[in-house]
Protein backbone atom coordinates (compact mmCIF):
# COMPACT_ATOMS: atom_id res chain seq x y z
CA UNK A 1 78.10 88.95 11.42
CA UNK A 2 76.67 88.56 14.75
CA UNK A 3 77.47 90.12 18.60
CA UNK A 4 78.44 87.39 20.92
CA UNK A 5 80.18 88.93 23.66
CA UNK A 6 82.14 90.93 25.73
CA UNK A 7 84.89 89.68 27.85
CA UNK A 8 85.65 91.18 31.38
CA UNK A 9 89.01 89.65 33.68
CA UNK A 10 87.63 88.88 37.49
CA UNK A 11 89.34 89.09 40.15
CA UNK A 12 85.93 87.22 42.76
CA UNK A 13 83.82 85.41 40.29
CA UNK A 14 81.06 85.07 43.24
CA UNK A 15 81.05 88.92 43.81
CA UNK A 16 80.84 90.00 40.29
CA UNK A 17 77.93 87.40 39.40
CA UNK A 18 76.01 88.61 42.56
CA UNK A 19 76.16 92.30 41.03
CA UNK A 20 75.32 90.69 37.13
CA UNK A 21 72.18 89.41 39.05
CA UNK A 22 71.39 92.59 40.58
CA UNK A 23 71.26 94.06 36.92
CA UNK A 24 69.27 90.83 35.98
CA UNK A 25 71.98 88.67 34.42
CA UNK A 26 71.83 84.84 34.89
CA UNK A 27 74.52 82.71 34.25
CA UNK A 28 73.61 80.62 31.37
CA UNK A 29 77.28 78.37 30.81
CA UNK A 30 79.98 77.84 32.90
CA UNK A 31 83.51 76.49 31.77
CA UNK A 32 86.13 75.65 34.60
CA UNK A 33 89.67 74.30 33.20
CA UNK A 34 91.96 72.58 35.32
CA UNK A 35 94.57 72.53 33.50
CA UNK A 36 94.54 76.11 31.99
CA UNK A 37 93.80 77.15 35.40
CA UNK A 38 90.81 79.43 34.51
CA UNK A 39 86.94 79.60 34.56
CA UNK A 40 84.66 81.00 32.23
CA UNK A 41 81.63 82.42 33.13
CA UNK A 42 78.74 83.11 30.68
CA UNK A 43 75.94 85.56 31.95
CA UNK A 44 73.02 86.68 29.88
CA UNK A 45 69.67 88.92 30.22
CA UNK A 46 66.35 86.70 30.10
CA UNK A 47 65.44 88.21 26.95
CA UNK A 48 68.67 86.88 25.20
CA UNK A 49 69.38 83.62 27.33
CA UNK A 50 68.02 80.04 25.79
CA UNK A 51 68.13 78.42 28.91
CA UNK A 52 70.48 76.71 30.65
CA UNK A 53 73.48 75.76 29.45
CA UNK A 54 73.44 77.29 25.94
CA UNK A 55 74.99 80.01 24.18
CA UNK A 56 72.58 83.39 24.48
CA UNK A 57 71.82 86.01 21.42
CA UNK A 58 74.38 88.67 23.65
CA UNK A 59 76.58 87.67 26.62
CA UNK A 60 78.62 88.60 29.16
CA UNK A 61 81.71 86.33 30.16
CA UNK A 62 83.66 86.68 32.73
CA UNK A 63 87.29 85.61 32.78
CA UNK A 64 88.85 84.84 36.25
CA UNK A 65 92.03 83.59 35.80
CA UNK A 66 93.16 81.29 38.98
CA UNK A 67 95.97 81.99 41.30
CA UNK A 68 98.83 79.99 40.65
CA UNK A 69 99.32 76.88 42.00
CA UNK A 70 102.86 78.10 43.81
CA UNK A 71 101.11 80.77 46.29
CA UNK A 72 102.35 83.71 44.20
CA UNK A 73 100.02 86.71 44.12
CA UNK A 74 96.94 86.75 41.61
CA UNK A 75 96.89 88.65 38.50
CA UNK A 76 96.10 92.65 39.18
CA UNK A 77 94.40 94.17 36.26
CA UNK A 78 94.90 97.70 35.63
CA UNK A 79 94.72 99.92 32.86
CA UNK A 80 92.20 98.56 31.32
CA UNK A 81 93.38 95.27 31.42
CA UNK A 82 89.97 93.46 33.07
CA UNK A 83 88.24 94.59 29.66
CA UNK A 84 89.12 91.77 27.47
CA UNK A 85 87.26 92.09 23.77
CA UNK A 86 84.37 92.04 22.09
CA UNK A 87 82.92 89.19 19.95
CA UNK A 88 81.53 88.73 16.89
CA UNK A 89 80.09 85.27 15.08
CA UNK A 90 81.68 85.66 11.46
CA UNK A 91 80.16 83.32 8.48
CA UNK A 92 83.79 82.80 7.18
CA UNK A 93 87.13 83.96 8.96
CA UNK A 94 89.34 83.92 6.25
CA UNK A 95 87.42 85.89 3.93
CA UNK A 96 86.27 88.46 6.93
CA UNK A 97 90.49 88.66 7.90
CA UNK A 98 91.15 88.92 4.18
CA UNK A 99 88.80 92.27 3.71
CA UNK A 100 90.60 93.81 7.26
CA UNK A 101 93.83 93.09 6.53
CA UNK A 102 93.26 94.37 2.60
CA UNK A 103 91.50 97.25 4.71
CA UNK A 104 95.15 98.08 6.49
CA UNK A 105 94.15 96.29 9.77
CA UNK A 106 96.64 94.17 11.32
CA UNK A 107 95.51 90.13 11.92
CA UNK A 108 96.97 90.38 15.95
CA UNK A 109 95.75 86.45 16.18
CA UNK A 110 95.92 84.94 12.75
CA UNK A 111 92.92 82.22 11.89
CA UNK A 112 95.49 79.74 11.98
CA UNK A 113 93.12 76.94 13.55
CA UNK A 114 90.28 78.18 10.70
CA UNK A 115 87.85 79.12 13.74
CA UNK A 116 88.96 82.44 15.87
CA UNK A 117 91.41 85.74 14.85
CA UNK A 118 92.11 88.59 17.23
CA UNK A 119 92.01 92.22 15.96
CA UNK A 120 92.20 95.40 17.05
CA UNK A 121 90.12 98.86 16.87
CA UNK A 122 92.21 101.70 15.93
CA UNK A 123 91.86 102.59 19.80
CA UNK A 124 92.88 99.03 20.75
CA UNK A 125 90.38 97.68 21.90
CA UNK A 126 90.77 93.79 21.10
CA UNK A 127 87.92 92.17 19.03
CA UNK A 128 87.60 88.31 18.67
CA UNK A 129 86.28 86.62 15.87
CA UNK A 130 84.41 83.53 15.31
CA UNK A 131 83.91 81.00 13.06
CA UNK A 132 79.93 80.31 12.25
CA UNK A 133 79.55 76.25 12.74
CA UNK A 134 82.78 74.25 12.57
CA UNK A 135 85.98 75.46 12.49
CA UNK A 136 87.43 75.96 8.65
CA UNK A 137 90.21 73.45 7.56
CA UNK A 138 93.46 75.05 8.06
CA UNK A 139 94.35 77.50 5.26
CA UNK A 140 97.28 79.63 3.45
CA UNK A 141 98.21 82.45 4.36
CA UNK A 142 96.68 82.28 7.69
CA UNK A 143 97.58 78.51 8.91
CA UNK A 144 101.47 79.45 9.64
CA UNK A 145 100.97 83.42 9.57
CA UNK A 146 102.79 84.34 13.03
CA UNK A 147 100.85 86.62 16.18
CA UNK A 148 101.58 90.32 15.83
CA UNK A 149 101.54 92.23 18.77
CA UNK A 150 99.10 91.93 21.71
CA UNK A 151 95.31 90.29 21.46
């Protein structure tokens, strides 16, 4: 297994990258889609970046999701709710979501796509998990196991 990320929601991309750069964060990848209405900012530390435009040993990503396109108010995060999750690289999803949910953990995000699964910490805090290389081909029980819950 291998640390990836952690996801935070923005509300000003521009603002929060100027502070990442105060700490000495770069942004490293940058993912803007149109149609999901969101961007995806990757920021790293020089130590863990490998230059532009490739994934980093440790990241930071920031999440701003777009106002909608009718003029109605952005999201407001509260509670919590700008932390997103923390990610991990996994060498095989189904057998890593086999040994949790054997271990009493709940699957909130099946592997259904043989590539990511969303669990939880027994405090909730939402951890993604990631497929090493290509995505697996799609597999029982997980390809039409249903969501459960938040992720």
């Amino acid at each position: 297994m291998r640390y990836l990320h952690t996801m935070i929601r923005v509300t000003d991309p521009d603002a929060t990258i100027a502070f990442f750069e105060l700490l000495g964060l770069k942004q490293v990848r940058r993912m803007d889609s149109e149609a999901g209405r969101f961007s995806l900012i990757f920021l790293a530390a020089d130590e863990d970046s490998k230059g532009e435009g490739k994934r980093a040993d440790a990241e930071v990503e920031l999440t701003y999701n777009w106002p909608a396109e009718d003029g109605s108010p952005a999201e407001v995060y509260t509670g919590g709710r700008n932390f997103g999750h923390l990610a991990y690289r996994v060498d095989n999803i189904y057998e890593t979501c086999q040994r949790l949910l054997d271990g009493g953990v709940t699957i909130n995000r099946p592997p259904r796509d043989g590539n990511m699964a969303f669990v939880r910490t027994p405090d909730n805090i939402s951890i993604e998990l990631l497929q090493a290389g290509d995505p697996l081909p799609p597999a029982e029980p997980w390809a039409s196991m249903p969501n459960t819950g938040q992720w």
